[in-house]
Protein backbone atom coordinates (compact mmCIF):
# COMPACT_ATOMS: atom_id res chain seq x y z
CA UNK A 1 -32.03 -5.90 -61.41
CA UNK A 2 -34.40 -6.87 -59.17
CA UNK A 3 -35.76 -4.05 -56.22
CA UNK A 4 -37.97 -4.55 -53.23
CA UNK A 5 -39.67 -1.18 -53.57
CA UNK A 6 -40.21 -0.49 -57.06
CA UNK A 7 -40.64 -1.90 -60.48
CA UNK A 8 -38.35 -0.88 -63.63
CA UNK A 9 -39.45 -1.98 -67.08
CA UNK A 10 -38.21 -1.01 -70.18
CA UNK A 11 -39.87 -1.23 -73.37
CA UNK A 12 -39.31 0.84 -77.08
CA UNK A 13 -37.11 3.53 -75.74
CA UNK A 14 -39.38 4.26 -72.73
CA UNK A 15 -38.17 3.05 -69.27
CA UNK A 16 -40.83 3.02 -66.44
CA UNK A 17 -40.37 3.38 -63.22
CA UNK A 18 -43.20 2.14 -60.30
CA UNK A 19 -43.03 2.86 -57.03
CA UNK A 20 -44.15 -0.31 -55.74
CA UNK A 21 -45.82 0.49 -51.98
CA UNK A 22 -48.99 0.75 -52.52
CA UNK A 23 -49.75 -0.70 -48.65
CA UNK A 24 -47.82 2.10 -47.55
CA UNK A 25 -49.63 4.31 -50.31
CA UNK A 26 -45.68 4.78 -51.99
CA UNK A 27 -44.60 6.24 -49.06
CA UNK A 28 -40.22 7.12 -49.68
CA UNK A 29 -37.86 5.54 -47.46
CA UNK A 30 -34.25 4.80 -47.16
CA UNK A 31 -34.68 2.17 -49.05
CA UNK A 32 -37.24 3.45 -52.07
CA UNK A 33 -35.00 6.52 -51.90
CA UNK A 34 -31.82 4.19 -52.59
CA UNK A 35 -33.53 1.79 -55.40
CA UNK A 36 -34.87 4.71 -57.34
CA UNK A 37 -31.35 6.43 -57.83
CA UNK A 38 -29.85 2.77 -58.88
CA UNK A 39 -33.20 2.66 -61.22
CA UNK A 40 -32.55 5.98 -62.86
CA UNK A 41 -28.85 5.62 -63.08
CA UNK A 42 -29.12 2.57 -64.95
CA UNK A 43 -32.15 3.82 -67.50
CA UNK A 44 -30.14 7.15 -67.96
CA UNK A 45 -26.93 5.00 -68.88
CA UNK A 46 -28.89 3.06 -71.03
CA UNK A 47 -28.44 4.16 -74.82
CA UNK A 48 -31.84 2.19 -75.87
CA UNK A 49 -33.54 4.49 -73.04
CA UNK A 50 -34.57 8.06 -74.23
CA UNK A 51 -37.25 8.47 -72.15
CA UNK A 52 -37.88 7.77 -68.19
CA UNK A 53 -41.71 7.93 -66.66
CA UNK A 54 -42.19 7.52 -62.65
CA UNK A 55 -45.46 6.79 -61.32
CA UNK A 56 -46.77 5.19 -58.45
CA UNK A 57 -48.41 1.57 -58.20
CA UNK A 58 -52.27 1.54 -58.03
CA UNK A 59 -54.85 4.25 -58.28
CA UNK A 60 -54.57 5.92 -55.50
CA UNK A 61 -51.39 7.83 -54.81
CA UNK A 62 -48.21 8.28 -56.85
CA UNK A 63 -46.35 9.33 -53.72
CA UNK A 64 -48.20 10.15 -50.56
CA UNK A 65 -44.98 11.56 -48.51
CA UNK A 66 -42.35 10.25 -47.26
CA UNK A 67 -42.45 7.31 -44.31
CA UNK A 68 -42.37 9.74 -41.09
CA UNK A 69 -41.30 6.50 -38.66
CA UNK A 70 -37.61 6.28 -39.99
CA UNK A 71 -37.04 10.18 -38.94
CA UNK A 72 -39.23 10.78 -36.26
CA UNK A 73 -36.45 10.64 -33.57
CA UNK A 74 -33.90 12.24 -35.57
CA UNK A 75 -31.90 15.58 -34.09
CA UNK A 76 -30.71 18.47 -36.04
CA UNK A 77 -27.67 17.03 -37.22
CA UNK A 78 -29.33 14.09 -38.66
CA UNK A 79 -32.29 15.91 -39.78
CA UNK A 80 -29.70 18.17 -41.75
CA UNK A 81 -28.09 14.89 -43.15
CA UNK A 82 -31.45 13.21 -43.96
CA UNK A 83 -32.59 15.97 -46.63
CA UNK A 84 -28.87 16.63 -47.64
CA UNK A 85 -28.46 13.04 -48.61
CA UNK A 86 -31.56 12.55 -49.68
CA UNK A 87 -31.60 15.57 -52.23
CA UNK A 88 -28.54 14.01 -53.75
CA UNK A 89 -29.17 10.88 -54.15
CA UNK A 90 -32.61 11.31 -55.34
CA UNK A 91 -34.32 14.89 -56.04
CA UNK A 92 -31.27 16.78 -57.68
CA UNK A 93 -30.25 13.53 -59.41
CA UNK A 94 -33.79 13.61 -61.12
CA UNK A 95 -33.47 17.47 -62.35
CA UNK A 96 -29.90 16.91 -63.43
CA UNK A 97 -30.46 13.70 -65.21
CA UNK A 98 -29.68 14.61 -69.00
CA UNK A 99 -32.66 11.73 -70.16
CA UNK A 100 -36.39 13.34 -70.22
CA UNK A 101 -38.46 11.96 -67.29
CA UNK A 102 -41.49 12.56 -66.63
CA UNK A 103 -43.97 12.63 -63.66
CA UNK A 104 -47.13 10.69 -63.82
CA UNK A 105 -49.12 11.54 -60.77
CA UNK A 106 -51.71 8.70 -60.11
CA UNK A 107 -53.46 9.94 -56.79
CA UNK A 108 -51.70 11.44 -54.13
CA UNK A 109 -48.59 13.41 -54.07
CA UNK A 110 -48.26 14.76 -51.14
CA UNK A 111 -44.74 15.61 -49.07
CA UNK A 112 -42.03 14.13 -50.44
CA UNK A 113 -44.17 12.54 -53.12
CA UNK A 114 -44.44 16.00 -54.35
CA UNK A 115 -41.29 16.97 -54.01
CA UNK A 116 -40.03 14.04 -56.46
CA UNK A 117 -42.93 14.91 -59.05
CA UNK A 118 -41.30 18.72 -58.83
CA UNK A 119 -37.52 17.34 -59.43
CA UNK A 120 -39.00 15.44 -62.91
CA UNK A 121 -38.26 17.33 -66.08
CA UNK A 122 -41.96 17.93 -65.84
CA UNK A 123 -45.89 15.92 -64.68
CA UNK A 124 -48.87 14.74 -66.10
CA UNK A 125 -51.70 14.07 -63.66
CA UNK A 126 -54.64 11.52 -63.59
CA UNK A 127 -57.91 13.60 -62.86
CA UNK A 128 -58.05 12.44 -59.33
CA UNK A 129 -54.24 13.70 -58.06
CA UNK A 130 -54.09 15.76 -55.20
CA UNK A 131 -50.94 17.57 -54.27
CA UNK A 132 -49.31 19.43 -51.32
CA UNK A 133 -46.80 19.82 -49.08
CA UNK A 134 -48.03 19.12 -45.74
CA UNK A 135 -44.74 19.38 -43.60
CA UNK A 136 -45.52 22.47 -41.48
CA UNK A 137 -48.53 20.20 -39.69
CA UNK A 138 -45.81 18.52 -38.77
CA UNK A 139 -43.62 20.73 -37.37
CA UNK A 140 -40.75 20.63 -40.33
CA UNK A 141 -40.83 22.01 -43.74
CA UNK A 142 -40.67 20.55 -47.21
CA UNK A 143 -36.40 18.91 -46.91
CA UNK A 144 -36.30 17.46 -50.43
CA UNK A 145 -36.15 20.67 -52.18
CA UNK A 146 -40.18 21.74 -51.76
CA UNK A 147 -39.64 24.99 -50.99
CA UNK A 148 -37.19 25.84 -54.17
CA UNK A 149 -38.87 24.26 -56.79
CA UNK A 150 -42.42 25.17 -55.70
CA UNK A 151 -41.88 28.60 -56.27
CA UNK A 152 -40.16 28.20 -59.65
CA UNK A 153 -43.25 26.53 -60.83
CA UNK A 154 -46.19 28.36 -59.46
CA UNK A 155 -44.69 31.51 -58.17
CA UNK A 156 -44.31 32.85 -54.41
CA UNK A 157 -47.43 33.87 -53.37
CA UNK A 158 -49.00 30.22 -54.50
CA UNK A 159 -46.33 28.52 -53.18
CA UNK A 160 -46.26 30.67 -50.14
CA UNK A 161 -49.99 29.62 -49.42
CA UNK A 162 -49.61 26.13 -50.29
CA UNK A 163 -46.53 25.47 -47.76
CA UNK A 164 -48.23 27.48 -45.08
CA UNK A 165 -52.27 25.91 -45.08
CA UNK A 166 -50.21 22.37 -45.73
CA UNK A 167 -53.48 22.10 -47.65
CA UNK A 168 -54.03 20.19 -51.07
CA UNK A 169 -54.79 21.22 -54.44
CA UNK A 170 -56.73 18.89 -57.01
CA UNK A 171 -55.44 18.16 -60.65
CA UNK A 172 -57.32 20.78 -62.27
CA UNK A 173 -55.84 23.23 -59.52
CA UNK A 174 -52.47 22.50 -60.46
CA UNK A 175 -52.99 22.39 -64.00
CA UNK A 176 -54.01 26.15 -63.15
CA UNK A 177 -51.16 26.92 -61.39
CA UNK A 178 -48.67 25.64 -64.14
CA UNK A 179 -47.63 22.64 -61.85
CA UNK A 180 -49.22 20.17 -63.82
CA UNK A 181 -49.25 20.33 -68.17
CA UNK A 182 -51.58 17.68 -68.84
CA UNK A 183 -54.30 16.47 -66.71
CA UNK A 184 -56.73 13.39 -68.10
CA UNK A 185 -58.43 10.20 -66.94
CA UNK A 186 -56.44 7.83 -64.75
CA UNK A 187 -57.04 4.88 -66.88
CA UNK A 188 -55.44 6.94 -69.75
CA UNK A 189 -52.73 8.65 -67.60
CA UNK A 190 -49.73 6.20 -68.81
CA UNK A 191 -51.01 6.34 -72.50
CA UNK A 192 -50.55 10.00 -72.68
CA UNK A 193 -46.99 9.51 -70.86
CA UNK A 194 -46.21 7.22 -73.97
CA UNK A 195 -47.74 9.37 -76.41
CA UNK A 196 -45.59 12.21 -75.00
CA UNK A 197 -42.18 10.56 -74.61
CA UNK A 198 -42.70 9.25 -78.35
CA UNK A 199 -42.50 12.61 -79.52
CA UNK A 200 -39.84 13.75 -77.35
CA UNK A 201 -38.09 10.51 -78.94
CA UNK A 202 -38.71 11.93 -82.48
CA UNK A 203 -35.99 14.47 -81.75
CA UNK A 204 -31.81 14.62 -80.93
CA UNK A 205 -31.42 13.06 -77.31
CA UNK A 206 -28.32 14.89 -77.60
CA UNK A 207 -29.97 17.94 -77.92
CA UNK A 208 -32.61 17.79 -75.30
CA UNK A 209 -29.93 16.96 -73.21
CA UNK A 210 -28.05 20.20 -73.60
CA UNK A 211 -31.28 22.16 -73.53
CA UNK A 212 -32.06 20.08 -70.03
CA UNK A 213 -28.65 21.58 -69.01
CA UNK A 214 -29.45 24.79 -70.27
CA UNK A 215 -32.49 25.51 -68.84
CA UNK A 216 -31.93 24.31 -65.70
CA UNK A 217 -28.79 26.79 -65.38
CA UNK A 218 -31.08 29.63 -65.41
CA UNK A 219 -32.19 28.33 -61.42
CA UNK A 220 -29.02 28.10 -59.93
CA UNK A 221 -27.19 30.79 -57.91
CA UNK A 222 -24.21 32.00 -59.53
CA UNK A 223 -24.97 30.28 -62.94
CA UNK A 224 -24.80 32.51 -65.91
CA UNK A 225 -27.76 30.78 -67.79
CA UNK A 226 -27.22 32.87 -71.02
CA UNK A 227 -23.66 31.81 -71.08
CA UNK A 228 -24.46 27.73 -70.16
CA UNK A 229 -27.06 28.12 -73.44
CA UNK A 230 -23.97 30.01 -75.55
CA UNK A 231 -22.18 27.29 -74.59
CA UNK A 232 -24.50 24.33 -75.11
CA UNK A 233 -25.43 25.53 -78.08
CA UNK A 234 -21.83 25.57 -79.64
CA UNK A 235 -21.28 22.00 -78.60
CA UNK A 236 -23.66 20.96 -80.86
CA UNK A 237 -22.34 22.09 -84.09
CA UNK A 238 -19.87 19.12 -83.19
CA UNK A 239 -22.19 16.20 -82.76
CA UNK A 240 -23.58 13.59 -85.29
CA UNK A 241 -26.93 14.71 -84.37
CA UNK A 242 -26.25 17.68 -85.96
CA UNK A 243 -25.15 17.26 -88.77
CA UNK A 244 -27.97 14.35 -89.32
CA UNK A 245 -30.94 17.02 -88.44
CA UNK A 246 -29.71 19.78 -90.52
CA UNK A 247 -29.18 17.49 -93.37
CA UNK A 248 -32.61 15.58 -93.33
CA UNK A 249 -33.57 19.60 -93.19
CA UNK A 250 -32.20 20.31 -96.30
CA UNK A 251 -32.98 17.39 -97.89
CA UNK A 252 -36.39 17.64 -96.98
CA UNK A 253 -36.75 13.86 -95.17
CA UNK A 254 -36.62 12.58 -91.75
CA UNK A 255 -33.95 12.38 -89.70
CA UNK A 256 -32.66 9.69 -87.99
CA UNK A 257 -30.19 10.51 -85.04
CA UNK A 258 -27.34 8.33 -84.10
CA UNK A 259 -27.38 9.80 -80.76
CA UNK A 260 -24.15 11.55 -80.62
């Protein structure tokens, strides 16, 4: 399928998303908001796709916010809609998605570009990244989930601070803080994507699935996450992919999962 805003690619298992703006430095719209869930709906449907990787086009952001002229004249009602909409079609869809995908921050991520990197399973980060959430100069706060997830990854206090100076943090800053894993040159940021989702390719997709399912549990109100990773857990005793893993186990060679 062919998108205005982004590129989609796939290529031995790995599916790459690009957000394709760079003369509006990736800003998210309507639009780039809209393309990206039809992007990642049709890699995570995808049986040859067992990896996902979002970046931005060029070197200089990944994501620099979102674009500030479709919602500055919006009221309280549609504000409310905007980041309702917007976290289901895009942000929650991301952390619920049961195929790995990953966050390569090129540059800026900043706003809503943030946000999106922070809904991703979890981000790598070229050496010159900077990251924040800059809403409150604006007179709003983070609507696309900022400030749950910020906390969950850095902790209260950081997150607190962050929100509130609507300051920026470099790549090595993050890294510190646990937001980032990896951080290395930009020229090599992709590679190390590759290198990353070929191991996670190594193993059951039906597994990491459940274990994406599981782990996420544990952050939402009202959800047992004990009881979701009882449960997962149990459901795999029935799949293919078990039976191939512990088999290659005991028979001391490497498996090779069918994938269900």
């Amino acid at each position: 399928m062919n998108y205005d805003n982004i590129l989609s690619e796939s290529s031995n298992g790995i599916a790459t998303i690009t957000i394709n703006r760079s003369k509006k430095l990736n800003a998210l719209n309507k639009q780039t908001i809209e393309e990206l869930h039809d992007a990642l709906d049709a890699a995570n449907n995808d049986r040859d796709v067992k990896v996902i990787i979002i970046t931005g086009n060029g070197e200089k952001a990944f994501v620099a916010g979102a674009d500030i002229s479709e919602f500055a004249d919006f009221d309280v009602k549609e504000g409310e809609k905007l980041a309702a909409k917007g976290q289901e079609l895009l942000f929650d869809f991301v952390e619920n998605l049961g195929t790995p995908v990953i966050a390569a921050v090129n540059g800026f991520a900043l706003g809503g570009g943030l946000e999106l990197a922070m809904s991703c399973h979890f981000r790598i980060a070229s050496t010159n990244a900077k990251m924040g959430l800059p809403e409150v100069s604006l007179g709003v706060i983070p609507g696309y989930g900022g400030t749950q997830r910020l906390p969950q990854l850095v902790g209260k206090g950081r997150a607190m601070e962050m929100i509130m100076t609507a300051g920026m943090i470099d790549a090595n800053q993050a890294l510190n803080y646990g937001l980032v894993n990896h951080v290395t040159e930009l020229d090599e940021l992709l590679p190390l994507a590759e290198k990353i989702s070929s191991k996670i390719m190594r193993n059951s997709s039906v597994a990491i699935k459940a274990a994406i399912k599981s782990v996420n549990s544990n952050f939402k109100d009202g959800v047992d996450g004990y009881k979701t990773e009882i449960k997962q857990f149990g459901k795999c005793f029935g799949t293919a992919d078990f039976k191939e893993g512990t088999s290659a186990f005991l028979e001391k060679r490497k498996a090779d999962f069918p994938g269900a």
